[in-house]
C-alpha atoms as a PDB file:
ATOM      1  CA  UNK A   1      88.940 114.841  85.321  1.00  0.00           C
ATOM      2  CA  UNK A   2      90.301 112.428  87.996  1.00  0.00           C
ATOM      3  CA  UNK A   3      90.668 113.856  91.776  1.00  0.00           C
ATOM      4  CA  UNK A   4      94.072 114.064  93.031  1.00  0.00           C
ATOM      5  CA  UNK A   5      92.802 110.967  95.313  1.00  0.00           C
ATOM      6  CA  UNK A   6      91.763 108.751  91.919  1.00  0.00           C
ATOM      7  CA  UNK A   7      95.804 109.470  91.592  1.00  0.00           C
ATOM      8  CA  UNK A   8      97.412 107.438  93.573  1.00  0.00           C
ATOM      9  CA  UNK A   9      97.834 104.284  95.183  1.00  0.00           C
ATOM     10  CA  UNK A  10      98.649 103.188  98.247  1.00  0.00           C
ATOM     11  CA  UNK A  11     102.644 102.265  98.768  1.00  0.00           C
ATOM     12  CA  UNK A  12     102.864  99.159 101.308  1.00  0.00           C
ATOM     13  CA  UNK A  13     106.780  99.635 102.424  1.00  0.00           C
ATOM     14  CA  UNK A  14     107.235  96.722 104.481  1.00  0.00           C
ATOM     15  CA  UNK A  15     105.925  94.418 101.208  1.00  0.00           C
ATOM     16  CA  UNK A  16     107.761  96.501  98.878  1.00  0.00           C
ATOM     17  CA  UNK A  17     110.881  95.485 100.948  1.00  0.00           C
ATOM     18  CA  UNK A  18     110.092  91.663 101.956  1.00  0.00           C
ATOM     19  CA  UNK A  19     111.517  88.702 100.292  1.00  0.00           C
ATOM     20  CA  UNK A  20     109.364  88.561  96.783  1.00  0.00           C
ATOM     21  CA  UNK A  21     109.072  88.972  93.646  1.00  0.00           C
ATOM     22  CA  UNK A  22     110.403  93.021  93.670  1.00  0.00           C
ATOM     23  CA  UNK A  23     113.524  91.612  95.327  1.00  0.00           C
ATOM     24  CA  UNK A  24     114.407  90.071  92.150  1.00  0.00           C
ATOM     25  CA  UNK A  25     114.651  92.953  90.150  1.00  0.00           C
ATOM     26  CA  UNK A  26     117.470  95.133  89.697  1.00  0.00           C
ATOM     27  CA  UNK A  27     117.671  98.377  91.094  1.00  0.00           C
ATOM     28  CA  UNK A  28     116.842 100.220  88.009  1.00  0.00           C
ATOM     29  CA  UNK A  29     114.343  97.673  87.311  1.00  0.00           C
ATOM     30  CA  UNK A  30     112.230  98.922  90.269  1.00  0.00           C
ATOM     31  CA  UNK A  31     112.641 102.133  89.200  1.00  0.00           C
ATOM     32  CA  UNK A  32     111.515 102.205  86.272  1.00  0.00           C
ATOM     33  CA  UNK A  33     108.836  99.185  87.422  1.00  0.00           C
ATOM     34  CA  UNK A  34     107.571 102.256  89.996  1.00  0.00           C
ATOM     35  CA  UNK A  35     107.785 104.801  87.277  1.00  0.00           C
ATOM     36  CA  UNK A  36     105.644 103.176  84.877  1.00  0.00           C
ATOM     37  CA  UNK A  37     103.067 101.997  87.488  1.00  0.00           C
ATOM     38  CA  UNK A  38     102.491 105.698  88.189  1.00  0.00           C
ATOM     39  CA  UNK A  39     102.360 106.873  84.297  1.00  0.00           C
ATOM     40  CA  UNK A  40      99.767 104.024  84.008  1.00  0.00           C
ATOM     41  CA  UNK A  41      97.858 105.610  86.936  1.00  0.00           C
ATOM     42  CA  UNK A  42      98.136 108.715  85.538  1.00  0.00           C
ATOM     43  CA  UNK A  43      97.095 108.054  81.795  1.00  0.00           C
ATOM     44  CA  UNK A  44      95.002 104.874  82.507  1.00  0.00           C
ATOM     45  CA  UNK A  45      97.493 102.928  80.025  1.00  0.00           C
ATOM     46  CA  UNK A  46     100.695 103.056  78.697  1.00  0.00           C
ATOM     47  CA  UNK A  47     100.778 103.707  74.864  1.00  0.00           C
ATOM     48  CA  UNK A  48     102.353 100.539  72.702  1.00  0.00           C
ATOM     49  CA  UNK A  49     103.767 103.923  70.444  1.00  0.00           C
ATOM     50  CA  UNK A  50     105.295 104.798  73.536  1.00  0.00           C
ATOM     51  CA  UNK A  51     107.082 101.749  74.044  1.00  0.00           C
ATOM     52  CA  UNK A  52     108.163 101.291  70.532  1.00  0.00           C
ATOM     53  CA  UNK A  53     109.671 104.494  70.215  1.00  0.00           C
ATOM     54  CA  UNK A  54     110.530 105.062  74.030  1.00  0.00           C
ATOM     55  CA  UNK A  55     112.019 108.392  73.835  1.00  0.00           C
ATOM     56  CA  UNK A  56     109.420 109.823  75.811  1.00  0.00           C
ATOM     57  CA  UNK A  57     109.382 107.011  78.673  1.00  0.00           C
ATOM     58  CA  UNK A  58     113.199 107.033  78.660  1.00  0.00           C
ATOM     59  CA  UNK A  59     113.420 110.294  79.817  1.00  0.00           C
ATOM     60  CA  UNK A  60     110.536 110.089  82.280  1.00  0.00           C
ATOM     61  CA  UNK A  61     112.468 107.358  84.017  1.00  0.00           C
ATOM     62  CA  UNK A  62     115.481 109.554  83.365  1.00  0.00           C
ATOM     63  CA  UNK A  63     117.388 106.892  81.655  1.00  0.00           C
ATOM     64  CA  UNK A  64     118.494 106.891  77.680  1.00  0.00           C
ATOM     65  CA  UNK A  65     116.212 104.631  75.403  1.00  0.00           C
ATOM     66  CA  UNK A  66     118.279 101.462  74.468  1.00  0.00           C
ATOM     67  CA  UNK A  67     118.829 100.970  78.514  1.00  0.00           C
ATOM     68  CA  UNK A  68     115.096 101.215  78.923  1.00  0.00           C
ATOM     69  CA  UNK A  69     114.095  98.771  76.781  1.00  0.00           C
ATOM     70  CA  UNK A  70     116.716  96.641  77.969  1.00  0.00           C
ATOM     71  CA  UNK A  71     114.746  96.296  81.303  1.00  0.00           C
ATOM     72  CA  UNK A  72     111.506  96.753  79.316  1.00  0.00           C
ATOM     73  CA  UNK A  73     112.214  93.424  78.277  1.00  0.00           C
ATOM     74  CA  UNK A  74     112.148  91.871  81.515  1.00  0.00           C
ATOM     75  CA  UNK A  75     109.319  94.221  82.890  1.00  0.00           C
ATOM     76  CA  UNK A  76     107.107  93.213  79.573  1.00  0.00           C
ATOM     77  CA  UNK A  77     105.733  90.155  81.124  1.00  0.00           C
ATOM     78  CA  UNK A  78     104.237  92.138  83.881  1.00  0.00           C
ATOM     79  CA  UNK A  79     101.813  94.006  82.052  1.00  0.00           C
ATOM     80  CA  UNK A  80      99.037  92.506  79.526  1.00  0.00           C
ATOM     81  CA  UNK A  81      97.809  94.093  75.792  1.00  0.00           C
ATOM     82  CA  UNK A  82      94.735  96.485  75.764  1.00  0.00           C
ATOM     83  CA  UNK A  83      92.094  95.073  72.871  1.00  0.00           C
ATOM     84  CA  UNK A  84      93.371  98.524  71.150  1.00  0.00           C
ATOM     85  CA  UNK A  85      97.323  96.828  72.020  1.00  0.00           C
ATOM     86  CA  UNK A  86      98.330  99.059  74.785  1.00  0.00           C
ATOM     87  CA  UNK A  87      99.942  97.857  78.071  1.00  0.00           C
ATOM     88  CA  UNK A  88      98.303  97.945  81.391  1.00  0.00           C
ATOM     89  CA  UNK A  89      99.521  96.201  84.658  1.00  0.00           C
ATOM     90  CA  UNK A  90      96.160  94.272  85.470  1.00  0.00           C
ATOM     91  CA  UNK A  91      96.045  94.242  89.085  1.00  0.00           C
ATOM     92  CA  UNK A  92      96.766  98.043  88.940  1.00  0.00           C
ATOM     93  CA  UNK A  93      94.101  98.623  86.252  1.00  0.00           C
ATOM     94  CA  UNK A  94      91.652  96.611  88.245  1.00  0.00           C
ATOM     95  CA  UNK A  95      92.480  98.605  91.581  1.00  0.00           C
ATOM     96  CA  UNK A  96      92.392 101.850  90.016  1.00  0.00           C
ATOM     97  CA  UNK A  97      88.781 100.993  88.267  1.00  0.00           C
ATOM     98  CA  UNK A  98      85.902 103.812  89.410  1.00  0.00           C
ATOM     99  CA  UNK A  99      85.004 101.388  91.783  1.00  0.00           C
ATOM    100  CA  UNK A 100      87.805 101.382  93.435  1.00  0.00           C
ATOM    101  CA  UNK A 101      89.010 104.998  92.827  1.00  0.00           C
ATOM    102  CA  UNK A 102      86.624 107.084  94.832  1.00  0.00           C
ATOM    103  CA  UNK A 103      86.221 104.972  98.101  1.00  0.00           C
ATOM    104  CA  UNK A 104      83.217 106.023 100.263  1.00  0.00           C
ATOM    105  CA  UNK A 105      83.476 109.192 102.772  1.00  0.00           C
ATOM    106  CA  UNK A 106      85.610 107.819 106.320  1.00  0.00           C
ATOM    107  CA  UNK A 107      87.045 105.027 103.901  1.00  0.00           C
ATOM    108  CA  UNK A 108      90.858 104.755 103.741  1.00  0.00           C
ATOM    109  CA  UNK A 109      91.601 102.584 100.380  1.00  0.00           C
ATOM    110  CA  UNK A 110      95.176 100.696 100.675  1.00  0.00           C
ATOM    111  CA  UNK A 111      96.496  98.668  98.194  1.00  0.00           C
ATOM    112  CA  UNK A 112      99.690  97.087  99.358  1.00  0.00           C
ATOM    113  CA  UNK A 113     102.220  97.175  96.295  1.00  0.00           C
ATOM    114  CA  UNK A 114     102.277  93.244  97.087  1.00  0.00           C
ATOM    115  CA  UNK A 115      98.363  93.194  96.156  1.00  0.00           C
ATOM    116  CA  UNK A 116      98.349  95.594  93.449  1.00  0.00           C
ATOM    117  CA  UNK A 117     101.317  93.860  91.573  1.00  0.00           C
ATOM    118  CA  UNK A 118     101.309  90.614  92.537  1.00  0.00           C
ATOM    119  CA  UNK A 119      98.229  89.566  93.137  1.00  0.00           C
ATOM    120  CA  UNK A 120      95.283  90.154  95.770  1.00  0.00           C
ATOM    121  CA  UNK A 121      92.413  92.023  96.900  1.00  0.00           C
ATOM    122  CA  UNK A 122      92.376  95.436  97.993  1.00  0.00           C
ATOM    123  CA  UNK A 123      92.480  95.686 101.654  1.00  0.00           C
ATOM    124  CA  UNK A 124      89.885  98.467 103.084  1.00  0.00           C
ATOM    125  CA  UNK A 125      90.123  99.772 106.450  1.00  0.00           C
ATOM    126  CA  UNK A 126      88.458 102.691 108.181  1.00  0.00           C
ATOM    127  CA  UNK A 127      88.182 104.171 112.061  1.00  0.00           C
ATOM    128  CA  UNK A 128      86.226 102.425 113.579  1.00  0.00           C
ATOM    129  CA  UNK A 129      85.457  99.170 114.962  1.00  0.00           C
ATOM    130  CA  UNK A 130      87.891  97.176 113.788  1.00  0.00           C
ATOM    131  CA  UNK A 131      87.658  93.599 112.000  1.00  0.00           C
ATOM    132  CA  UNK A 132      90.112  90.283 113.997  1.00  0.00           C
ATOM    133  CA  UNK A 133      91.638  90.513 110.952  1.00  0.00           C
ATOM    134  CA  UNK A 134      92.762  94.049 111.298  1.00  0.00           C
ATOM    135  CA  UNK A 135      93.564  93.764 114.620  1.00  0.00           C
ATOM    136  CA  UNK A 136      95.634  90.612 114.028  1.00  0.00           C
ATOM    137  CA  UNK A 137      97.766  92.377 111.141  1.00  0.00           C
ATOM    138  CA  UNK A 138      98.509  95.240 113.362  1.00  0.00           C
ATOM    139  CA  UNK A 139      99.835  92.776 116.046  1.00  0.00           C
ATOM    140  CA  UNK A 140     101.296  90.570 113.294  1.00  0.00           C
ATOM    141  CA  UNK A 141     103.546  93.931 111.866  1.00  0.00           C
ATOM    142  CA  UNK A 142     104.633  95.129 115.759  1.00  0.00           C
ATOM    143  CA  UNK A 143     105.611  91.473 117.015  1.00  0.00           C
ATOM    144  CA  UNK A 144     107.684  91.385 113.302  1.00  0.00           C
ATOM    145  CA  UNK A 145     108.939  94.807 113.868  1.00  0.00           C
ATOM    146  CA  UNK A 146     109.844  94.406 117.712  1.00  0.00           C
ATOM    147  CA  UNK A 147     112.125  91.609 116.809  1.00  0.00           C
ATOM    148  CA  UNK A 148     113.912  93.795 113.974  1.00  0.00           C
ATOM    149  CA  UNK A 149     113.946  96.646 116.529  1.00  0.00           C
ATOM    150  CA  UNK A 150     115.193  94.452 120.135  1.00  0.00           C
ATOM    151  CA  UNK A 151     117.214  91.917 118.136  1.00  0.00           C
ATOM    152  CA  UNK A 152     116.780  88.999 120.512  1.00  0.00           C
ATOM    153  CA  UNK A 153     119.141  86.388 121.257  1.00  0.00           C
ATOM    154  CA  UNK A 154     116.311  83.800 120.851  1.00  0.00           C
ATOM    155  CA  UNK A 155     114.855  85.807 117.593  1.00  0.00           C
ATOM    156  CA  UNK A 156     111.550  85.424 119.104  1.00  0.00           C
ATOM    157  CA  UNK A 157     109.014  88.047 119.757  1.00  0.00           C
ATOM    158  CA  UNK A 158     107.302  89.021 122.827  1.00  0.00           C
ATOM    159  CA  UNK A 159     104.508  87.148 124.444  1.00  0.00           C
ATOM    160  CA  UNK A 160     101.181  89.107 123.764  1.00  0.00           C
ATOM    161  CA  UNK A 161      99.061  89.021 126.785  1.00  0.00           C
ATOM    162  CA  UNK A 162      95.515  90.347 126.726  1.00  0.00           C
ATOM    163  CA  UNK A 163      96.217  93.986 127.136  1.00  0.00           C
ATOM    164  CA  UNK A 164      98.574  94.281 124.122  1.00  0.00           C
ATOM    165  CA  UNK A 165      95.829  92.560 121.744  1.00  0.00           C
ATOM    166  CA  UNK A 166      93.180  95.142 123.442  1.00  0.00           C
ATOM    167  CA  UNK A 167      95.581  98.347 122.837  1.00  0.00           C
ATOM    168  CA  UNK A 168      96.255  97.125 119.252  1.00  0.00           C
ATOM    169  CA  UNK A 169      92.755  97.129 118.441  1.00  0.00           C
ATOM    170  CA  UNK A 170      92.271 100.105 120.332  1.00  0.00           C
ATOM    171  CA  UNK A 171      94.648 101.529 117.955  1.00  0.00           C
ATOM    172  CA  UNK A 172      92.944 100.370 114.995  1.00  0.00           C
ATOM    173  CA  UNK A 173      89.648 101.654 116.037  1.00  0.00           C
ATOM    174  CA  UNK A 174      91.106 105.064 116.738  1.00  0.00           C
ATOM    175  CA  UNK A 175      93.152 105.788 113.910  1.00  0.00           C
ATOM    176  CA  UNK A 176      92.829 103.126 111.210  1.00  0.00           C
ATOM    177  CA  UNK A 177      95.594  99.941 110.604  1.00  0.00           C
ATOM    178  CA  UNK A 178      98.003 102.298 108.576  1.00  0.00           C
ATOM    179  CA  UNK A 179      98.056 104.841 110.994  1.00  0.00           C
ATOM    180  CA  UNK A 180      98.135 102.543 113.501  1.00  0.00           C
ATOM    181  CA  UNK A 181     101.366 101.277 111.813  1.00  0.00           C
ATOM    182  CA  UNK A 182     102.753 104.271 111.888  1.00  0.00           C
ATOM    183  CA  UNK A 183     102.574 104.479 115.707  1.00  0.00           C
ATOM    184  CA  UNK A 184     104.045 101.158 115.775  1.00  0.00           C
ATOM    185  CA  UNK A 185     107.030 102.205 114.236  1.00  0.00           C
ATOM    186  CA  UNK A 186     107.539 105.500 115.745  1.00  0.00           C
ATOM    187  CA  UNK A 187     107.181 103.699 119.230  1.00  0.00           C
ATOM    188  CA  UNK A 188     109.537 101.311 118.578  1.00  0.00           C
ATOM    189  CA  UNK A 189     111.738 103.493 118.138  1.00  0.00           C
ATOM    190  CA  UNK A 190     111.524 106.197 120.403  1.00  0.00           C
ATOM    191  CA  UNK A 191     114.891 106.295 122.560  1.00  0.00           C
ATOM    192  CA  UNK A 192     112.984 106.789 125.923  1.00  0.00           C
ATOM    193  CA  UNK A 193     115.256 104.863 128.763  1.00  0.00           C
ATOM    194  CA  UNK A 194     112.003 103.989 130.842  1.00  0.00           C
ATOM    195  CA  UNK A 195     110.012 102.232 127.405  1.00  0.00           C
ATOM    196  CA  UNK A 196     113.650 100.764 126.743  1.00  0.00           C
ATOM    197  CA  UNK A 197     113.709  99.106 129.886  1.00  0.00           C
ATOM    198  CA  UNK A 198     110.120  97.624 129.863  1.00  0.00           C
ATOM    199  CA  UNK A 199     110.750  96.695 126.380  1.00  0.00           C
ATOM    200  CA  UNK A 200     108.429  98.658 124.623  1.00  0.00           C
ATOM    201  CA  UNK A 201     105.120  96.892 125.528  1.00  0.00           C
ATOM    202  CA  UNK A 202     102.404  97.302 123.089  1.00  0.00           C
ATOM    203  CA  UNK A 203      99.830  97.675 126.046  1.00  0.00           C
ATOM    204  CA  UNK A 204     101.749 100.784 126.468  1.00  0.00           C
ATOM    205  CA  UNK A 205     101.890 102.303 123.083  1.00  0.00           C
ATOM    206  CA  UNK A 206      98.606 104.468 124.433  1.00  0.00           C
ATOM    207  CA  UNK A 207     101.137 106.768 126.950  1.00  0.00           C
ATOM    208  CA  UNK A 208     103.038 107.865 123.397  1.00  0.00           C
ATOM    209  CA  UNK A 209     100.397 108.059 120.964  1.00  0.00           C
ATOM    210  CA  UNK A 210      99.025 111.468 122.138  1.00  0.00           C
ATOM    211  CA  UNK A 211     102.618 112.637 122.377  1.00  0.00           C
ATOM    212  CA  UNK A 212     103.421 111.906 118.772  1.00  0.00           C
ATOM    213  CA  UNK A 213     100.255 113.532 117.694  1.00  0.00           C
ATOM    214  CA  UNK A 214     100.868 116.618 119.367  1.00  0.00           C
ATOM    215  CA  UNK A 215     104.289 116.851 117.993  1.00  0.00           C
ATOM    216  CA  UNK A 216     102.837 116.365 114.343  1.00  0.00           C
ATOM    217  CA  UNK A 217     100.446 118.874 115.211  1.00  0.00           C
ATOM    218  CA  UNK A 218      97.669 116.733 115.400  1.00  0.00           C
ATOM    219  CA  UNK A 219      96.137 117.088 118.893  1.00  0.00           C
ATOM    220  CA  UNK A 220      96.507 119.193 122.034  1.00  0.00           C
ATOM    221  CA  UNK A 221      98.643 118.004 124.924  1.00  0.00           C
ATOM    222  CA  UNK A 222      96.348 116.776 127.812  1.00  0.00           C
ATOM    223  CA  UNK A 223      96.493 118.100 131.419  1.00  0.00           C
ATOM    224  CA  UNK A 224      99.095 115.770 133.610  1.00  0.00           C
ATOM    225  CA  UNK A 225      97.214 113.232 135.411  1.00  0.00           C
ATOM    226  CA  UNK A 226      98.298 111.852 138.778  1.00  0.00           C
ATOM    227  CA  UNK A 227      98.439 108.584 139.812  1.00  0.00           C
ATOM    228  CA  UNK A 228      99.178 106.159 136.642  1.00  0.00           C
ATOM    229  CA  UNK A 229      98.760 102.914 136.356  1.00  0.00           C
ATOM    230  CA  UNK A 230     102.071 100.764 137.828  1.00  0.00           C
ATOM    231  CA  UNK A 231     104.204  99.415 134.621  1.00  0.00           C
ATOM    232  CA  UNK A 232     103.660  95.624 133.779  1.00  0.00           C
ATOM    233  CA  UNK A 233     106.153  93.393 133.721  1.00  0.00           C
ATOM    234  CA  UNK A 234     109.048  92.601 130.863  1.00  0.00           C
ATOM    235  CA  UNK A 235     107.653  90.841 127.942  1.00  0.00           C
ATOM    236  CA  UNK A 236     108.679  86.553 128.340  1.00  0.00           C
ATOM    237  CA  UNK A 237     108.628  84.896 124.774  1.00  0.00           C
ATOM    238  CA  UNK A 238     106.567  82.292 122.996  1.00  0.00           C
ATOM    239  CA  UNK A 239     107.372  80.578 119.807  1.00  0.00           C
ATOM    240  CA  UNK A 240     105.362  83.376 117.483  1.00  0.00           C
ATOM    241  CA  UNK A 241     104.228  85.897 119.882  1.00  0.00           C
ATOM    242  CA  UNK A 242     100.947  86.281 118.660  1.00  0.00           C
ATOM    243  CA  UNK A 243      98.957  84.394 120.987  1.00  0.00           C
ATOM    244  CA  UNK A 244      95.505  83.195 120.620  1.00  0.00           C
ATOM    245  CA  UNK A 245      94.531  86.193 118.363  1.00  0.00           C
END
């Protein structure tokens, strides 16, 4: 029997919603795209009976049968024929093979929806020391969600200076790059005048992250401490933002 782990998949949001080849779809095409990814990593396939009499799938995807194989018909060429004639979505079979299923003890296994359906390698990450490549995602997704958050007039992100790359792989070491995405976005968004003001450095993510914890009942709060650090400066801008990372 599979683990309730060998059940899922990872759900990258931020590819799911870029520009790409899930933008083209209809909305109920996604939905039923999403619905049939899951079946398949429930079952392991999806039955060609199914499909030819789709009663069942239609009401899985809570749609009536002729509308589902209308957008079977454009969702066919996404998934390949079994030897035995069943459909699989390849990247998603490959993902979800044992090797890939039960990933080692302190091993996070994400498979962006870009990688598992359009292509790619899965990603692993873990806490710990974290890989440039890690690191420079991380700093990659902040200065790209900064710039949705502040809205520049120049549509440029902040300048990264060496503290911000050292807190972002700080972050990554502490809590893994998906958690550390998490704080990213819950930063960015936290209302706080002061953090509004400055900008919302990344070198000063650290001050909130505890904070957030707490309130997710993660971690204790900490004793105050007197004399902090002074604030750095406003961000200026550079063409990308990400510096020599």
């Amino acid at each position: 029997m599979k683990t309730r782990a060998a059940l899922s998949f990872a759900f990258d949001v931020v590819a799911w919603l870029s520009p790409g080849a899930a933008r083209s779809m209809t909305p109920a095409e996604r939905g039923v795209y999403v619905d049939l990814l899951a079946y398949q990593c429930q079952k392991g396939f999806i039955p060609a009976t199914e499909v030819e009499d789709p009663e069942m799938l239609a009401r899985m995807c809570n749609t009536t049968p002729d509308e589902f194989m209308g957008i079977w018909k454009r969702l066919e060429r996404k998934f390949t024929r079994t030897a035995a004639g069943d459909y699989v979505n390849a990247k998603l079979a490959e993902v979800m093979a044992p090797t890939h299923s039960e990933p080692p003890a302190g091993k996070v296994m994400t498979l962006p929806v870009q990688q598992t359906m359009f292509g790619g390698e899965p990603v692993e990450t873990k806490p710990g020391k974290p890989s440039k490549n890690e690191v420079g995602e991380l700093v990659a997704y902040f200065c790209q969600q900064w710039v949705t958050t502040h809205r520049p007039d120049d549509g440029k992100p902040p300048r990264l200076t060496r503290a911000d790359k050292g807190q972002a792989a700080t972050l990554v070491r502490d809590h893994g790059l998906n958690r550390a995405k998490e704080f990213v976005d819950r930063y960015l968004r936290d209302r706080d005048a002061w953090y509004l003001q400055q900008g919302h450095p990344l070198s000063m993510i650290n001050r909130k992250v505890n904070a957030y914890r707490i309130g997710e009942g993660e971690a204790k709060p900490e004793p105050a401490r007197r004399g902090h650090a002074r604030a750095s400066a406003k961000y200026d801008k550079t063409s990308d933002g990400t510096g020599d990372l």
